[in-house]
N, C-alpha and C. Protein backbone atom coordinates (compact mmCIF):
# COMPACT_ATOMS: atom_id res chain seq x y z
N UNK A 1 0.85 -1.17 0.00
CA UNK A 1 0.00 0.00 0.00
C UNK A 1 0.90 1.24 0.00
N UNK A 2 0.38 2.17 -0.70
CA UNK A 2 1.32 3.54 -0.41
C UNK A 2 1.69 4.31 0.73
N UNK A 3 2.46 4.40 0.98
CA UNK A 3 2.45 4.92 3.28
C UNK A 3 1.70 6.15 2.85
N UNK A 4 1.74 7.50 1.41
CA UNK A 4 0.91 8.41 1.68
C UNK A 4 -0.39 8.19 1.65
N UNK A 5 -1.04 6.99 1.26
CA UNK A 5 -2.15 7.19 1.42
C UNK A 5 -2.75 6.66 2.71
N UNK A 6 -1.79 6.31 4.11
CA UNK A 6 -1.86 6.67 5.63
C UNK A 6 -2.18 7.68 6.17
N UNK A 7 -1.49 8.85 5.00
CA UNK A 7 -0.99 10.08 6.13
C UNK A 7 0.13 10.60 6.47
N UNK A 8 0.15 11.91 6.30
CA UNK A 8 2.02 11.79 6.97
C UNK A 8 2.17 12.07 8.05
N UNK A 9 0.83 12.26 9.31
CA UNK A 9 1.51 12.57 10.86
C UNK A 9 1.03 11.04 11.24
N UNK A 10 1.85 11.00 12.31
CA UNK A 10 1.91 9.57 13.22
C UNK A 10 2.69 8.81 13.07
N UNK A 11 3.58 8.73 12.18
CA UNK A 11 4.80 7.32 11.52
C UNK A 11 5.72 8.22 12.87
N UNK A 12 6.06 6.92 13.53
CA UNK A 12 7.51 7.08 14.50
C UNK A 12 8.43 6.41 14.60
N UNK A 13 9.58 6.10 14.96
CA UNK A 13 10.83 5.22 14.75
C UNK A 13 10.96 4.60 16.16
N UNK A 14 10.50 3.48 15.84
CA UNK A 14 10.53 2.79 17.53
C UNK A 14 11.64 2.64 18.45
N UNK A 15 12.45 2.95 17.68
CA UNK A 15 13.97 2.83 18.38
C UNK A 15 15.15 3.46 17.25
N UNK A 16 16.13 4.14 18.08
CA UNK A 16 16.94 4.86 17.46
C UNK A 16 17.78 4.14 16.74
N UNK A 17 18.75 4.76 15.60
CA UNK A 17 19.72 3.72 14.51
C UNK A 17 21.05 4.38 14.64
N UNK A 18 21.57 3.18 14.23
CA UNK A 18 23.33 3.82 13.99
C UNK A 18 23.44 3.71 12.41
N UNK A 19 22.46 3.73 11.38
CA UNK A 19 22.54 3.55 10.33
C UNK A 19 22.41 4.77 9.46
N UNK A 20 22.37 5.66 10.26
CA UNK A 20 22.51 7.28 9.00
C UNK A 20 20.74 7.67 8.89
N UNK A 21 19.82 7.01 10.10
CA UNK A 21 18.79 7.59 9.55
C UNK A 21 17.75 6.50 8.54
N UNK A 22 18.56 5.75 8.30
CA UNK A 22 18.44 3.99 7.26
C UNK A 22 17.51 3.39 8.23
N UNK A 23 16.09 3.58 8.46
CA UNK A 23 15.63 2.71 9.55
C UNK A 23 13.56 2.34 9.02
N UNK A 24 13.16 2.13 9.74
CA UNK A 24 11.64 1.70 10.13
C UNK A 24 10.84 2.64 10.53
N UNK A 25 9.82 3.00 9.94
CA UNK A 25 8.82 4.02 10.59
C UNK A 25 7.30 3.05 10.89
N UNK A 26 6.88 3.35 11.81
CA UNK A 26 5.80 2.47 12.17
C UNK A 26 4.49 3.32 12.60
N UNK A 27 3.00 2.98 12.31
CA UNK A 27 2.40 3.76 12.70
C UNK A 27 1.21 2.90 12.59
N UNK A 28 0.38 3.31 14.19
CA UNK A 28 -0.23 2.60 14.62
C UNK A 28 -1.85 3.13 13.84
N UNK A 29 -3.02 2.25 13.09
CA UNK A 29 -3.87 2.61 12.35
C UNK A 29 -5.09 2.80 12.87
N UNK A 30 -5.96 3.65 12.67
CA UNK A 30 -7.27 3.66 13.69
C UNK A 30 -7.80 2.17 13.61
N UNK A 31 -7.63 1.04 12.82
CA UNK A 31 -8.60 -0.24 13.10
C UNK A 31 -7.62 -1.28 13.80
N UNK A 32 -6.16 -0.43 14.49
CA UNK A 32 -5.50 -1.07 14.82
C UNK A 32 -4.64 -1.68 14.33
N UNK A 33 -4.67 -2.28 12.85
CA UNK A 33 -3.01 -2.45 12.29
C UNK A 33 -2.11 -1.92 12.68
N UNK A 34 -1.13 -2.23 12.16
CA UNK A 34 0.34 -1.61 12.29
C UNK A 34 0.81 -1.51 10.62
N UNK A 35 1.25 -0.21 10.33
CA UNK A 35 1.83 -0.10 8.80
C UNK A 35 3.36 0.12 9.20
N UNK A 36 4.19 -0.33 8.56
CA UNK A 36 5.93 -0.54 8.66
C UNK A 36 6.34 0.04 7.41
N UNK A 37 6.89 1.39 6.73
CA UNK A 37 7.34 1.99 6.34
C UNK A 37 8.94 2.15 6.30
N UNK A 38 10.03 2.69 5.33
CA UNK A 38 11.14 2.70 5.48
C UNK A 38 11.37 4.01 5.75
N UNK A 39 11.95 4.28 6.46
CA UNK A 39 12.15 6.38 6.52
C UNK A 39 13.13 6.68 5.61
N UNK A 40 13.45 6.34 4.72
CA UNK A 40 14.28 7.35 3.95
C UNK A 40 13.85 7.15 2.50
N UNK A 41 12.19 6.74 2.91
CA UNK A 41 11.12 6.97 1.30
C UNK A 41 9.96 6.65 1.93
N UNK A 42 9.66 7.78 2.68
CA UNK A 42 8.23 8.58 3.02
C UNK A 42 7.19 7.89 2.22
N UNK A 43 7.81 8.17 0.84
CA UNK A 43 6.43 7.80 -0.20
C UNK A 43 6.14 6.75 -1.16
N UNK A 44 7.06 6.41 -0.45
CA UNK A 44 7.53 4.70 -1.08
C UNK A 44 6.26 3.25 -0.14
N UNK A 45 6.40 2.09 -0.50
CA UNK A 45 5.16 2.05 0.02
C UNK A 45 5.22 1.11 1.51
N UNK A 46 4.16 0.91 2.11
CA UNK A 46 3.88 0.35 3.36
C UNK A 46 3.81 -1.01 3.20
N UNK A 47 4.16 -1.97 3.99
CA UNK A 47 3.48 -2.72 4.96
C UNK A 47 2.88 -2.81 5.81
N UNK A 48 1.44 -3.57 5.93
CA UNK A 48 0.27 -3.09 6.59
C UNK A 48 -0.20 -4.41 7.21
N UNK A 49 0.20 -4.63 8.55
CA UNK A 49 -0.22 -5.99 9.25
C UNK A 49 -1.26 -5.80 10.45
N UNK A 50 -1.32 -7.18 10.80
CA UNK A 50 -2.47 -7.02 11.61
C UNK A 50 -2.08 -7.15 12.98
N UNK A 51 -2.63 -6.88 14.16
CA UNK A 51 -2.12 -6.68 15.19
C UNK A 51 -2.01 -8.52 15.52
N UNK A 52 -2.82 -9.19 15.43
CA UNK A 52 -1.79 -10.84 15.36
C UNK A 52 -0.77 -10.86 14.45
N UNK A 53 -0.42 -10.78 13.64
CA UNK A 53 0.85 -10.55 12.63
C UNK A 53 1.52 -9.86 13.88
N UNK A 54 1.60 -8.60 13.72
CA UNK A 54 3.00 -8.18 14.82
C UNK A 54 2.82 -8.85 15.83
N UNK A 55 2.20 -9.33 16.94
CA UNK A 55 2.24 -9.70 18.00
C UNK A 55 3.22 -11.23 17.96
N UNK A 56 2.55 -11.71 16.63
CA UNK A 56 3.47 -13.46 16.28
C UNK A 56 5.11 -12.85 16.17
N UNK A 57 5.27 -11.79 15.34
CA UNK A 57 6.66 -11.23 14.55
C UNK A 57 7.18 -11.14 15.59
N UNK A 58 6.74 -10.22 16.38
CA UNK A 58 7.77 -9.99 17.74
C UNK A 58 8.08 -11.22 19.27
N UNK A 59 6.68 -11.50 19.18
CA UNK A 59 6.57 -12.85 19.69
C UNK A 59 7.94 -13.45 19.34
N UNK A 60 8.42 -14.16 18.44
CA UNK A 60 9.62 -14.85 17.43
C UNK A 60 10.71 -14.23 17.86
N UNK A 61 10.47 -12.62 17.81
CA UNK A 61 11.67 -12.03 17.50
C UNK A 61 12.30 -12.17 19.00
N UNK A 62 11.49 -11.97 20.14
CA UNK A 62 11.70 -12.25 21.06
C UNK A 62 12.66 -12.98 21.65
N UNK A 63 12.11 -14.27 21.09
CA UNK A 63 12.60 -15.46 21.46
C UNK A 63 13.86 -16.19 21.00
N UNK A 64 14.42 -15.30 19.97
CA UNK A 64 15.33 -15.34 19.09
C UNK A 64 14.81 -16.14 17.85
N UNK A 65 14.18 -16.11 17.21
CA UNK A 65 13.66 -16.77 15.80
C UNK A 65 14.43 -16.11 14.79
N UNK A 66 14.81 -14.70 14.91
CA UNK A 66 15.83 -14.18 14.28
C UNK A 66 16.88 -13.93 14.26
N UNK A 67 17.72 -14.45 15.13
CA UNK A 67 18.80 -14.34 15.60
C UNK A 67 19.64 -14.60 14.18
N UNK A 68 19.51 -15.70 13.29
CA UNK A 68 20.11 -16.04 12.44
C UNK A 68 20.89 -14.63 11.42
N UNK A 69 19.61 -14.06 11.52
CA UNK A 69 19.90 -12.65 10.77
C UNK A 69 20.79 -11.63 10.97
N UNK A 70 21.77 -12.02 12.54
CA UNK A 70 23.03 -10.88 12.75
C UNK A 70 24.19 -11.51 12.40
């Protein structure tokens, strides 16, 4: 989906980067999704999950399910 057609107030960066700014914008949707955006293309487009989707993602991430990835 297009992140402008979200909106452009409310996207926030859940946590700070050592990457130049290279990071995740996230913003929470009035029916409760979560849309995941890249910040360094505003208008580039979204990912748009459901609050079980993130809850499983982080759930995982938690637990190390991703660990593989550092």
């Amino acid at each position: 989906m297009p992140s402008l057609d979200l909106g452009a107030r409310g996207w926030t960066k859940p946590w700070s980067d050592d990457a130049g700014g290279a990071c995740v914008e996230v913003k929470k949707l009035a029916d409760g999704r979560v849309a995941v955006r890249q910040s360094t293309d505003p208008g580039g487009p979204a990912l748009v999950f459901t609050t079980r989707e993130m809850t499983s993602f982080l759930t995982g991430v938690k637990s190390g399910d991703a660990d593989f990835l550092l």
